[in-house]
PDB file of N, CA and C in Angstrom:
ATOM      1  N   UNK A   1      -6.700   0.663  14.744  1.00  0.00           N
ATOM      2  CA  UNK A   1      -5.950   0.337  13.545  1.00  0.00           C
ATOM      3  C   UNK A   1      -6.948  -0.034  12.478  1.00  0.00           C
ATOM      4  N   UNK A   2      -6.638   0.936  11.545  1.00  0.00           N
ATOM      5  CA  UNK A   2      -7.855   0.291   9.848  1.00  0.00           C
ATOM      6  C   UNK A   2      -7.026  -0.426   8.780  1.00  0.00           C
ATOM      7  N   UNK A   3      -7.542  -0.323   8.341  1.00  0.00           N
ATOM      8  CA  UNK A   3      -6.693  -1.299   7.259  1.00  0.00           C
ATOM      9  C   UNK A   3      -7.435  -1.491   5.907  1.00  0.00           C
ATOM     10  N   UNK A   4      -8.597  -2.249   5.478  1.00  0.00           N
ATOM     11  CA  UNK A   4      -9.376  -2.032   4.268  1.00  0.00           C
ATOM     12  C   UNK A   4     -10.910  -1.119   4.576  1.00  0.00           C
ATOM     13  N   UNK A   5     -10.698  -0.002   4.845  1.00  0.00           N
ATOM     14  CA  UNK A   5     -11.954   0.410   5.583  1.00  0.00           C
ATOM     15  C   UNK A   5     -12.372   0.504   6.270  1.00  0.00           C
ATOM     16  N   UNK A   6     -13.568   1.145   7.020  1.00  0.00           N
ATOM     17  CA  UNK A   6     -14.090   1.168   8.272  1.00  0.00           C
ATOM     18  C   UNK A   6     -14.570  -0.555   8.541  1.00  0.00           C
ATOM     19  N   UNK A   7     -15.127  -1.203   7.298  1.00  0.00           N
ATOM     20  CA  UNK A   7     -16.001  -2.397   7.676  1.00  0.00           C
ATOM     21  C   UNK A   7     -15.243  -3.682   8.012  1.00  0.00           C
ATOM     22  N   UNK A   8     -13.768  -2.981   8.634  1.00  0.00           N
ATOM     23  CA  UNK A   8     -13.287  -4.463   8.643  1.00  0.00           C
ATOM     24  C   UNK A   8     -13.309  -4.992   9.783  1.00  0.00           C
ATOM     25  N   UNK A   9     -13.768  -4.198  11.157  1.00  0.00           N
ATOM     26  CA  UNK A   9     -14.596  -4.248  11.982  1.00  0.00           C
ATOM     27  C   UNK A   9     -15.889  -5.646  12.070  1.00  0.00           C
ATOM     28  N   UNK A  10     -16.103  -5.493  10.870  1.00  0.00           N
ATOM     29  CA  UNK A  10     -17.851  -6.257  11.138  1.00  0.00           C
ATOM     30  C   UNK A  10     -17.671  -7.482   9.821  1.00  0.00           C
ATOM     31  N   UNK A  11     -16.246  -7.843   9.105  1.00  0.00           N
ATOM     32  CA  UNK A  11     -16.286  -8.002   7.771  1.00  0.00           C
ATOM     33  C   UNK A  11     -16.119  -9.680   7.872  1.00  0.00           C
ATOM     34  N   UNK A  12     -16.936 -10.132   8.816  1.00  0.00           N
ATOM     35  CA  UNK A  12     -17.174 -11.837   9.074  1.00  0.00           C
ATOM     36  C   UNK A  12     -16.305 -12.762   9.748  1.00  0.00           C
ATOM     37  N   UNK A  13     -15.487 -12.131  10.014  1.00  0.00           N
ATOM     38  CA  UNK A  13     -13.978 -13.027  10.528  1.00  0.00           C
ATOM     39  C   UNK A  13     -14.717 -12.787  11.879  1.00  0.00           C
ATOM     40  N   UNK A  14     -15.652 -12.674  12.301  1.00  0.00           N
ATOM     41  CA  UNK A  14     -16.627 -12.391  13.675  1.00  0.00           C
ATOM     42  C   UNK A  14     -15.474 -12.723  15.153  1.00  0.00           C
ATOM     43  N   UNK A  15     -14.671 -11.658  15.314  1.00  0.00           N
ATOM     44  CA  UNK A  15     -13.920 -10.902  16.104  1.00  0.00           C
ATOM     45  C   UNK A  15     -13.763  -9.844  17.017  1.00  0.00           C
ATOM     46  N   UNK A  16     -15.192  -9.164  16.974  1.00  0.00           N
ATOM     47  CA  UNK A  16     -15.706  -8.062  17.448  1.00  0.00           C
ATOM     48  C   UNK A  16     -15.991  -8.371  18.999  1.00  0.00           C
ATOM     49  N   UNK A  17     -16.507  -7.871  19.997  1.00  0.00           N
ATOM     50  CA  UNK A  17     -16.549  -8.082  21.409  1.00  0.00           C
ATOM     51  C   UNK A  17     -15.503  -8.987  22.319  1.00  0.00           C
ATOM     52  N   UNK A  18     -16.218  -9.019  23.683  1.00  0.00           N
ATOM     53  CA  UNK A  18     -15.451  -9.748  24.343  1.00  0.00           C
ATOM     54  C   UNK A  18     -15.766 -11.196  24.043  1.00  0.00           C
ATOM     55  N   UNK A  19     -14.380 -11.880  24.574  1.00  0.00           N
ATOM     56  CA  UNK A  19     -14.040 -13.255  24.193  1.00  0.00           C
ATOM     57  C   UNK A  19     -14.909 -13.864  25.473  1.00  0.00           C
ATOM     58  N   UNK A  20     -14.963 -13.882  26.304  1.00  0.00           N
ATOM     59  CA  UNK A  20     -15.838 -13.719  27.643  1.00  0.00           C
ATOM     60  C   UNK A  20     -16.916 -13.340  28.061  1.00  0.00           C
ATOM     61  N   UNK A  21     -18.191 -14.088  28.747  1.00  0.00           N
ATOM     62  CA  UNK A  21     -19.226 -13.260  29.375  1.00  0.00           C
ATOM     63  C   UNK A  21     -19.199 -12.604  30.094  1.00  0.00           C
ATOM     64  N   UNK A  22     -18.244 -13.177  30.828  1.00  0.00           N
ATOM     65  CA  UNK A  22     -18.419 -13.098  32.891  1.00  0.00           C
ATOM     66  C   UNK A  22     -17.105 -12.147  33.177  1.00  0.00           C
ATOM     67  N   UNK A  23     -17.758 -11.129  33.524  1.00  0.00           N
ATOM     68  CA  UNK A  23     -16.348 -10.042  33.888  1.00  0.00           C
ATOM     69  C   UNK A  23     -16.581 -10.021  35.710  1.00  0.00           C
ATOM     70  N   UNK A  24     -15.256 -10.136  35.964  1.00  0.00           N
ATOM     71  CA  UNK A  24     -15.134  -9.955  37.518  1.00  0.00           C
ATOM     72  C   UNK A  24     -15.149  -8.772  38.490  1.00  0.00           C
ATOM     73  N   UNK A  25     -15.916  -8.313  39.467  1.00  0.00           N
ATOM     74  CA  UNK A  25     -15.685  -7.296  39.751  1.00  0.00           C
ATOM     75  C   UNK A  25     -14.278  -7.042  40.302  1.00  0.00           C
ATOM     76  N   UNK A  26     -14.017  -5.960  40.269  1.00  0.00           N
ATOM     77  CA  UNK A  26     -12.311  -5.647  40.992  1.00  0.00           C
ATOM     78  C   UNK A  26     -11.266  -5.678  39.791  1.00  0.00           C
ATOM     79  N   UNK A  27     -11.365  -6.446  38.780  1.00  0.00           N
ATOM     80  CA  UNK A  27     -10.021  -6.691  37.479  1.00  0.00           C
ATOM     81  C   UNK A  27     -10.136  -6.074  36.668  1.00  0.00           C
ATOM     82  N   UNK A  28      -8.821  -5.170  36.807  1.00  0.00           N
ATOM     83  CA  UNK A  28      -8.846  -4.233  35.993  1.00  0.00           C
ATOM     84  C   UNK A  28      -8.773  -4.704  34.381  1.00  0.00           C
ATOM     85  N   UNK A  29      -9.406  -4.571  33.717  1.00  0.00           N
ATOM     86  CA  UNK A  29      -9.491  -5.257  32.312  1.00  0.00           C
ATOM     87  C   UNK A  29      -8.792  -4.484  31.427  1.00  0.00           C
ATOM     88  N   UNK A  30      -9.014  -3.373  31.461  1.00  0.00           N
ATOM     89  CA  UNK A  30      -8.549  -1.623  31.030  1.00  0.00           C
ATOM     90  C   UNK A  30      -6.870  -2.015  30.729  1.00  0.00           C
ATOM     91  N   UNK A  31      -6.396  -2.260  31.359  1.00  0.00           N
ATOM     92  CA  UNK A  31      -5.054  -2.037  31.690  1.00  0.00           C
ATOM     93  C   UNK A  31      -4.693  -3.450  30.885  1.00  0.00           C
ATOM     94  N   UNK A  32      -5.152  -4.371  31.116  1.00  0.00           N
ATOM     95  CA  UNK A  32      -4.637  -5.541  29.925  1.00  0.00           C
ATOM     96  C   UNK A  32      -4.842  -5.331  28.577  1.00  0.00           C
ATOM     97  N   UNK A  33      -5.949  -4.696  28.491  1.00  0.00           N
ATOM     98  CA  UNK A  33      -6.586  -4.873  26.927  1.00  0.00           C
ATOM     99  C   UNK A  33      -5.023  -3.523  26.262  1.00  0.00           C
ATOM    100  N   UNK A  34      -5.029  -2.737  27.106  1.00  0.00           N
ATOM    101  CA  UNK A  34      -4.435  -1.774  26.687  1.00  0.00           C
ATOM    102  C   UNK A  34      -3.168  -2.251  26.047  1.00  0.00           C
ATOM    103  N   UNK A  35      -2.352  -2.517  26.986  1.00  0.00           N
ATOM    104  CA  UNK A  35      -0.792  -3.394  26.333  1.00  0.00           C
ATOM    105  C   UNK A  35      -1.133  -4.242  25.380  1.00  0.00           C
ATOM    106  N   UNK A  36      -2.206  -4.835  25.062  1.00  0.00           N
ATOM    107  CA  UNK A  36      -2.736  -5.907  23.911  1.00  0.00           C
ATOM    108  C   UNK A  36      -3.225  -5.141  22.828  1.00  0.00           C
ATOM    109  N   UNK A  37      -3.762  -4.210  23.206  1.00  0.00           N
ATOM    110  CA  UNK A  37      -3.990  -3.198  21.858  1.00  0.00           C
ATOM    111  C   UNK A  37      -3.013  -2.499  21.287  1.00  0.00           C
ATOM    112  N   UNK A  38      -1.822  -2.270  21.896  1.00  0.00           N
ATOM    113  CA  UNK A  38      -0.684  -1.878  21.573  1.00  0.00           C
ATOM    114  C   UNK A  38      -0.502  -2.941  20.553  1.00  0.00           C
ATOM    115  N   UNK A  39       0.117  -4.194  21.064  1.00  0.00           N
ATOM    116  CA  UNK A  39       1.214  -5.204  20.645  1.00  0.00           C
ATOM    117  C   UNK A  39       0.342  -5.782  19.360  1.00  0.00           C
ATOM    118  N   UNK A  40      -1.347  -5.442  19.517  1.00  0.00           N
ATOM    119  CA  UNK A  40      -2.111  -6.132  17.848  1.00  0.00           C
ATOM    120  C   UNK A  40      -2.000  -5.027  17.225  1.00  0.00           C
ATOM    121  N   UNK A  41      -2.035  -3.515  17.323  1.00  0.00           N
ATOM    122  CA  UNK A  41      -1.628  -2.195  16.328  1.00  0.00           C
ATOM    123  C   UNK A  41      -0.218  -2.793  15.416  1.00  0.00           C
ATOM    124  N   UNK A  42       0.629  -2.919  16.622  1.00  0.00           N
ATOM    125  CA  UNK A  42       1.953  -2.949  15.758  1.00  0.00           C
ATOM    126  C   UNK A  42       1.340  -3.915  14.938  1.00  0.00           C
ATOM    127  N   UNK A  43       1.460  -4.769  15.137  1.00  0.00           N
ATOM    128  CA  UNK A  43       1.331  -6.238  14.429  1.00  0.00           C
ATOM    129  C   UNK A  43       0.467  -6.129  13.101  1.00  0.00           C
ATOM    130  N   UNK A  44      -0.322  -5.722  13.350  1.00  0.00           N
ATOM    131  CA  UNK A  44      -0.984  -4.857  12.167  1.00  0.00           C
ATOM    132  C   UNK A  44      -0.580  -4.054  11.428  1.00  0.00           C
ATOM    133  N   UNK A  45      -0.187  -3.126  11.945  1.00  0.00           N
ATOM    134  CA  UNK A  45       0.900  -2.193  11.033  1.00  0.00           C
ATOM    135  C   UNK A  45       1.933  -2.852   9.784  1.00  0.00           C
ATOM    136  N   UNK A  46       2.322  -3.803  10.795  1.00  0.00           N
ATOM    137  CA  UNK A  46       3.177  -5.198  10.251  1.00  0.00           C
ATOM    138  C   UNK A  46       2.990  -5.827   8.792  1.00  0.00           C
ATOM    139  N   UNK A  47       1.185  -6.453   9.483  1.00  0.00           N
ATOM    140  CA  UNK A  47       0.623  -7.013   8.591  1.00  0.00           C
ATOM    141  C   UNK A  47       0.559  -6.145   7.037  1.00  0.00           C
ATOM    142  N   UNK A  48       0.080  -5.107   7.250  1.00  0.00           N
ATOM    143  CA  UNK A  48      -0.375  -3.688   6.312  1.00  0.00           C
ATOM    144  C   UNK A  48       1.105  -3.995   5.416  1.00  0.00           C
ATOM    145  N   UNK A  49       2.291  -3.669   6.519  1.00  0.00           N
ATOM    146  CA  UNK A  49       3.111  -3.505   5.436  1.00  0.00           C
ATOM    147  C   UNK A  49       4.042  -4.431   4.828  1.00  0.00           C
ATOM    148  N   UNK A  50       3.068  -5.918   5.121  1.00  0.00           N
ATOM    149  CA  UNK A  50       3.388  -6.932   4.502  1.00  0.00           C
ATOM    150  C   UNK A  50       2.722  -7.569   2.861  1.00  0.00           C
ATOM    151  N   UNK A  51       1.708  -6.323   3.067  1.00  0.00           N
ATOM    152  CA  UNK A  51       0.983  -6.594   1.507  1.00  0.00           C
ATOM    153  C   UNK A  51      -0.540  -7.515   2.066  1.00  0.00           C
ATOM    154  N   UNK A  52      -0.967  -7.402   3.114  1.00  0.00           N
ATOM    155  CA  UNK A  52      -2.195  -8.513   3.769  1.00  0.00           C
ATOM    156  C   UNK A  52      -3.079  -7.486   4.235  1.00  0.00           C
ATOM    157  N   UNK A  53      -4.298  -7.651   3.892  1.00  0.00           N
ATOM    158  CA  UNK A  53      -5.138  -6.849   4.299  1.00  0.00           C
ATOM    159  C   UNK A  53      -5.880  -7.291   5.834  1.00  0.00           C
ATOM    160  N   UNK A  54      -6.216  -5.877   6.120  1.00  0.00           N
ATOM    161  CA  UNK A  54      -6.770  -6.670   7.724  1.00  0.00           C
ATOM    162  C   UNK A  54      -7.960  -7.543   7.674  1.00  0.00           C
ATOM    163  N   UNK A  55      -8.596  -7.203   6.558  1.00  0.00           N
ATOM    164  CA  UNK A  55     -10.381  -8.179   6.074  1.00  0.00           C
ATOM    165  C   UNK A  55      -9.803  -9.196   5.923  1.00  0.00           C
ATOM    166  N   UNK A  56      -8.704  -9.784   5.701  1.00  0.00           N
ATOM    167  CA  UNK A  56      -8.394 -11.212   6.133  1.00  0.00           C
ATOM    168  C   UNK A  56      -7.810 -11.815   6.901  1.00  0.00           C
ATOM    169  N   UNK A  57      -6.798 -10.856   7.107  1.00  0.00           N
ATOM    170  CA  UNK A  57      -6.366 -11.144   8.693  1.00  0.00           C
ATOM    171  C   UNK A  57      -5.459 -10.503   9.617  1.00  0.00           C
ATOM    172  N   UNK A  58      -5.825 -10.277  10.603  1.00  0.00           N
ATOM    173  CA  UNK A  58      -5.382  -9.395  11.835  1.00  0.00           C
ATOM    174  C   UNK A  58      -5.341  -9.804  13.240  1.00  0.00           C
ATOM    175  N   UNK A  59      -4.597  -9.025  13.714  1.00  0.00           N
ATOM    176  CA  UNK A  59      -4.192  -9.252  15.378  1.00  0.00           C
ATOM    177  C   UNK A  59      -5.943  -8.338  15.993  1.00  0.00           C
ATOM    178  N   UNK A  60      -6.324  -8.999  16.841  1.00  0.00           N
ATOM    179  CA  UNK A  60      -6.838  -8.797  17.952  1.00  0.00           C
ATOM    180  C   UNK A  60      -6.267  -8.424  19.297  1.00  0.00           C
ATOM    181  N   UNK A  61      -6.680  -7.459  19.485  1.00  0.00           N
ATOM    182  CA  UNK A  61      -7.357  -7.470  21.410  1.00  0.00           C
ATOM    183  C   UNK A  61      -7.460  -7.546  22.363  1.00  0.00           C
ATOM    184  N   UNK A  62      -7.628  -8.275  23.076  1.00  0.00           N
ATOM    185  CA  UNK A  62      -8.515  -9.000  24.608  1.00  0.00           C
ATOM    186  C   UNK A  62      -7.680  -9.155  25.976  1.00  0.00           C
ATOM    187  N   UNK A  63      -8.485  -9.667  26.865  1.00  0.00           N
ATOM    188  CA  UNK A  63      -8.071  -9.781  28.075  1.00  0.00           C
ATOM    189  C   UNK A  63      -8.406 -10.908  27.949  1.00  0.00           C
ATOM    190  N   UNK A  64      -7.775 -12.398  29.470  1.00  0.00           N
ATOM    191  CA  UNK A  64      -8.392 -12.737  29.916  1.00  0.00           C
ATOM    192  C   UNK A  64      -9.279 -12.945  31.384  1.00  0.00           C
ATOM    193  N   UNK A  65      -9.776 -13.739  31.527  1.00  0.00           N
ATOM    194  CA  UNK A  65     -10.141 -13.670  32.827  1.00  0.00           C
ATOM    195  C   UNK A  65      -9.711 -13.119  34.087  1.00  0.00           C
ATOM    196  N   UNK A  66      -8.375 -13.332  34.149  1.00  0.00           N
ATOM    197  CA  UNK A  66      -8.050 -12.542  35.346  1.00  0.00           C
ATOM    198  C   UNK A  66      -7.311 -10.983  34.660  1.00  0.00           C
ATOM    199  N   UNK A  67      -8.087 -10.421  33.815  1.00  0.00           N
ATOM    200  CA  UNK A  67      -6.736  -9.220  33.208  1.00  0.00           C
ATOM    201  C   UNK A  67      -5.903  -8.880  32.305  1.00  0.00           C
ATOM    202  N   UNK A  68      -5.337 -10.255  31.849  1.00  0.00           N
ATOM    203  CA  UNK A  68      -3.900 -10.520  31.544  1.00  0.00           C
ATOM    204  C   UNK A  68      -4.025  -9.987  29.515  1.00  0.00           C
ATOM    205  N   UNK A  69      -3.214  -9.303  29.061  1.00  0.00           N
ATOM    206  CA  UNK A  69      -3.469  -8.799  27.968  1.00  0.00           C
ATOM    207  C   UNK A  69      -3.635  -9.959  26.943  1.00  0.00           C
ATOM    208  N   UNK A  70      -4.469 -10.306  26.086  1.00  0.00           N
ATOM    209  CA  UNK A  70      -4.219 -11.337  24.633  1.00  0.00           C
ATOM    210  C   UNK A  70      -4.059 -10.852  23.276  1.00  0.00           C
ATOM    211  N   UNK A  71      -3.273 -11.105  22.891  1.00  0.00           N
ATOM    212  CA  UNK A  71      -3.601 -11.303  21.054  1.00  0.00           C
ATOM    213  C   UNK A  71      -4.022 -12.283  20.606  1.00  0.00           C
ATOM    214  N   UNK A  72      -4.859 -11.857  19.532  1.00  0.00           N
ATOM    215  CA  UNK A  72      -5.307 -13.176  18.808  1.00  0.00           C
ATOM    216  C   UNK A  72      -5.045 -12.545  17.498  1.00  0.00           C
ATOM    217  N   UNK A  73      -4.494 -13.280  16.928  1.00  0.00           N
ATOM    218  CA  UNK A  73      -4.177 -13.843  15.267  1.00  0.00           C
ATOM    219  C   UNK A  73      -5.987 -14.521  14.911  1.00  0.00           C
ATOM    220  N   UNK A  74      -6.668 -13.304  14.192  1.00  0.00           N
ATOM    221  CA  UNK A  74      -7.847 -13.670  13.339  1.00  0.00           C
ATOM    222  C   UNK A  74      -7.832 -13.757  12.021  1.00  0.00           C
ATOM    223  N   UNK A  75      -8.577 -14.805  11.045  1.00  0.00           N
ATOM    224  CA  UNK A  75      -7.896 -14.411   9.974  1.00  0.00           C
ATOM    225  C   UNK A  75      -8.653 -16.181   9.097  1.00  0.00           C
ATOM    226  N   UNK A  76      -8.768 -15.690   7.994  1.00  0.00           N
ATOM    227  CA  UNK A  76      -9.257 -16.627   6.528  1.00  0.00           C
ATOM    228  C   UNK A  76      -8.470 -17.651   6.619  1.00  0.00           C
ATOM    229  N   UNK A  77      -8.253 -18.540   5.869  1.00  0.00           N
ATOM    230  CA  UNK A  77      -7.457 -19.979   5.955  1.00  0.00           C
ATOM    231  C   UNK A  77      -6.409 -19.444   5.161  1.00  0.00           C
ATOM    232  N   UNK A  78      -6.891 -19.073   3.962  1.00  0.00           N
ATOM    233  CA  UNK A  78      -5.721 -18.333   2.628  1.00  0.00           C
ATOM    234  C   UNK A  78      -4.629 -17.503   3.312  1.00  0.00           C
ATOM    235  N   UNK A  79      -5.181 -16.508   4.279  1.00  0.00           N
ATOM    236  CA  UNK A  79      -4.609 -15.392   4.169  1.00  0.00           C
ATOM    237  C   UNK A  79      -3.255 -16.027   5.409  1.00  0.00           C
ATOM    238  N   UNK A  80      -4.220 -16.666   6.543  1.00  0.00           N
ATOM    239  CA  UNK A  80      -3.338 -17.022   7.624  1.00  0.00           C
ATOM    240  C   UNK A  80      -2.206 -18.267   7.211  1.00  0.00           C
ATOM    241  N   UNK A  81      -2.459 -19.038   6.100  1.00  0.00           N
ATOM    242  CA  UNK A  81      -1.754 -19.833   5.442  1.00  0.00           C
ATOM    243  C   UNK A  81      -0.190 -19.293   4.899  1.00  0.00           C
ATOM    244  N   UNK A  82      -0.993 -17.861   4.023  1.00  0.00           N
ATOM    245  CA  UNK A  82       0.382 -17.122   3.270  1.00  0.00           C
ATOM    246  C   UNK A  82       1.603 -16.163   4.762  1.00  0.00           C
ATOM    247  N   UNK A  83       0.525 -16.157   5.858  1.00  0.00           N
ATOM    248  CA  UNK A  83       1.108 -15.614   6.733  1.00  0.00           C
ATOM    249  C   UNK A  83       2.362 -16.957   7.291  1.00  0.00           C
ATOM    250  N   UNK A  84       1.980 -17.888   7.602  1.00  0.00           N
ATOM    251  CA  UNK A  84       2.333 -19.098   7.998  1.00  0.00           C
ATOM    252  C   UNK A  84       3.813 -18.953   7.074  1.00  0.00           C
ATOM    253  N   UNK A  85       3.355 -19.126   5.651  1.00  0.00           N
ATOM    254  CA  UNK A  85       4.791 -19.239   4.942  1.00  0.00           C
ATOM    255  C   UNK A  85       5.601 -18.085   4.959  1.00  0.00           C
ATOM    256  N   UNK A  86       5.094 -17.192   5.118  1.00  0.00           N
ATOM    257  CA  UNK A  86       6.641 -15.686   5.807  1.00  0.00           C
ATOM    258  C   UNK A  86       6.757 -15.910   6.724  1.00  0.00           C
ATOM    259  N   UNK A  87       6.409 -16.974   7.481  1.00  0.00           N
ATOM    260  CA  UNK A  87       6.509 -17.012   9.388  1.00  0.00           C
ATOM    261  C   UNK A  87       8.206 -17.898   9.044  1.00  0.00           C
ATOM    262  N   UNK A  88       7.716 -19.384   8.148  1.00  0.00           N
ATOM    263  CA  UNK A  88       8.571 -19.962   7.913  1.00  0.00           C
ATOM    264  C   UNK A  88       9.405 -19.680   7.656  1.00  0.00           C
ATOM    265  N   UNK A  89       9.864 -18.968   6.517  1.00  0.00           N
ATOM    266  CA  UNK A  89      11.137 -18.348   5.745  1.00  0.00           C
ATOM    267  C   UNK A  89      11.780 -17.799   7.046  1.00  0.00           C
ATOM    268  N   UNK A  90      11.163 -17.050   8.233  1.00  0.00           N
ATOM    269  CA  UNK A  90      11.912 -16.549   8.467  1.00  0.00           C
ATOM    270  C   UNK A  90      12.512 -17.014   9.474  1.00  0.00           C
ATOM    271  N   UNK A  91      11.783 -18.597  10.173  1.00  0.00           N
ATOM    272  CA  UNK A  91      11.962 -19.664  11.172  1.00  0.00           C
ATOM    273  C   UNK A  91      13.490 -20.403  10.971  1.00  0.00           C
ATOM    274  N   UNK A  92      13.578 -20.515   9.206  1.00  0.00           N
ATOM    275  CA  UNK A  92      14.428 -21.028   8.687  1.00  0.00           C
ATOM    276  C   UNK A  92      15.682 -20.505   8.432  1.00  0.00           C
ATOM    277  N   UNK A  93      15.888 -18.857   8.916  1.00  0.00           N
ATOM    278  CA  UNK A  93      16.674 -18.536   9.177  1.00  0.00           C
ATOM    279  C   UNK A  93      17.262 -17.687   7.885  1.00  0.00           C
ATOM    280  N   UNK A  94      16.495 -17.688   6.531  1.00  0.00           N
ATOM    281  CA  UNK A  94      17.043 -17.001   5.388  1.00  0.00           C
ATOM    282  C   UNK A  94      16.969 -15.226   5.522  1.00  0.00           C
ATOM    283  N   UNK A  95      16.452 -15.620   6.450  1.00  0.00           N
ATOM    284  CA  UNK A  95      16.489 -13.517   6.636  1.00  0.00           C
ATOM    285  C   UNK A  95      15.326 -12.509   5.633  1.00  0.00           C
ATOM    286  N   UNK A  96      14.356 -13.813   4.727  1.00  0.00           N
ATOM    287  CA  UNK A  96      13.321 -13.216   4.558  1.00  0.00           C
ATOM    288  C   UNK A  96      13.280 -13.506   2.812  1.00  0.00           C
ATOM    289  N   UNK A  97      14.333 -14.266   2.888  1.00  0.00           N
ATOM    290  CA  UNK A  97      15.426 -14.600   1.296  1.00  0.00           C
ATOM    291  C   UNK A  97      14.232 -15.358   0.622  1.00  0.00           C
ATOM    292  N   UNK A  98      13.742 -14.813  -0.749  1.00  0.00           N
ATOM    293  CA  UNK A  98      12.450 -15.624  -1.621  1.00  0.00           C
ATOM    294  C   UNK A  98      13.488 -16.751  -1.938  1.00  0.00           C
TER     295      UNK A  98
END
């Protein structure tokens, strides 16, 4: 998933690799990251077509230790802030109502 460019990859929100050193032999990692790369695409997609760029903030990724798929919500103080207040509106039940 892109979003402002190729560089949003490397663009300081330092998100890139594993969250982990120590990989176990035998766990399949493959297979978690996968359903997690799904569920941060959408989410992204989301984000995109919420007016938020991914250079400030985006779903991640990962596994953990034993496998298990993660997202992580990465992201600027600003950007994850304005995310926070569409989280609200919609906690509150207005259906998205400014």
């Amino acid at each position: 998933m892109t979003g402002a460019g190729e560089d949003w990859v490397s663009d300081g929100l330092g998100v890139a690799g594993a969250d982990f050193g120590l990989w176990v032999s035998g766990v399949d990692y493959v297979a978690g990251w996968r359903d997690a790369r799904e569920a941060a695409d959408r989410l992204n997609r989301v984000l995109l077509g919420a007016g938020f760029e991914l250079s400030q903030v985006r779903a991640v990724a990962s596994t953990d230790e034993v496998g298990r798929g993660l997202v992580r919500v990465a992201g600027w103080p600003d950007a994850v802030g304005r995310l926070a207040g569409l989280l609200d509106v919609v906690a509150d039940g207005d259906g998205g109502a400014a």
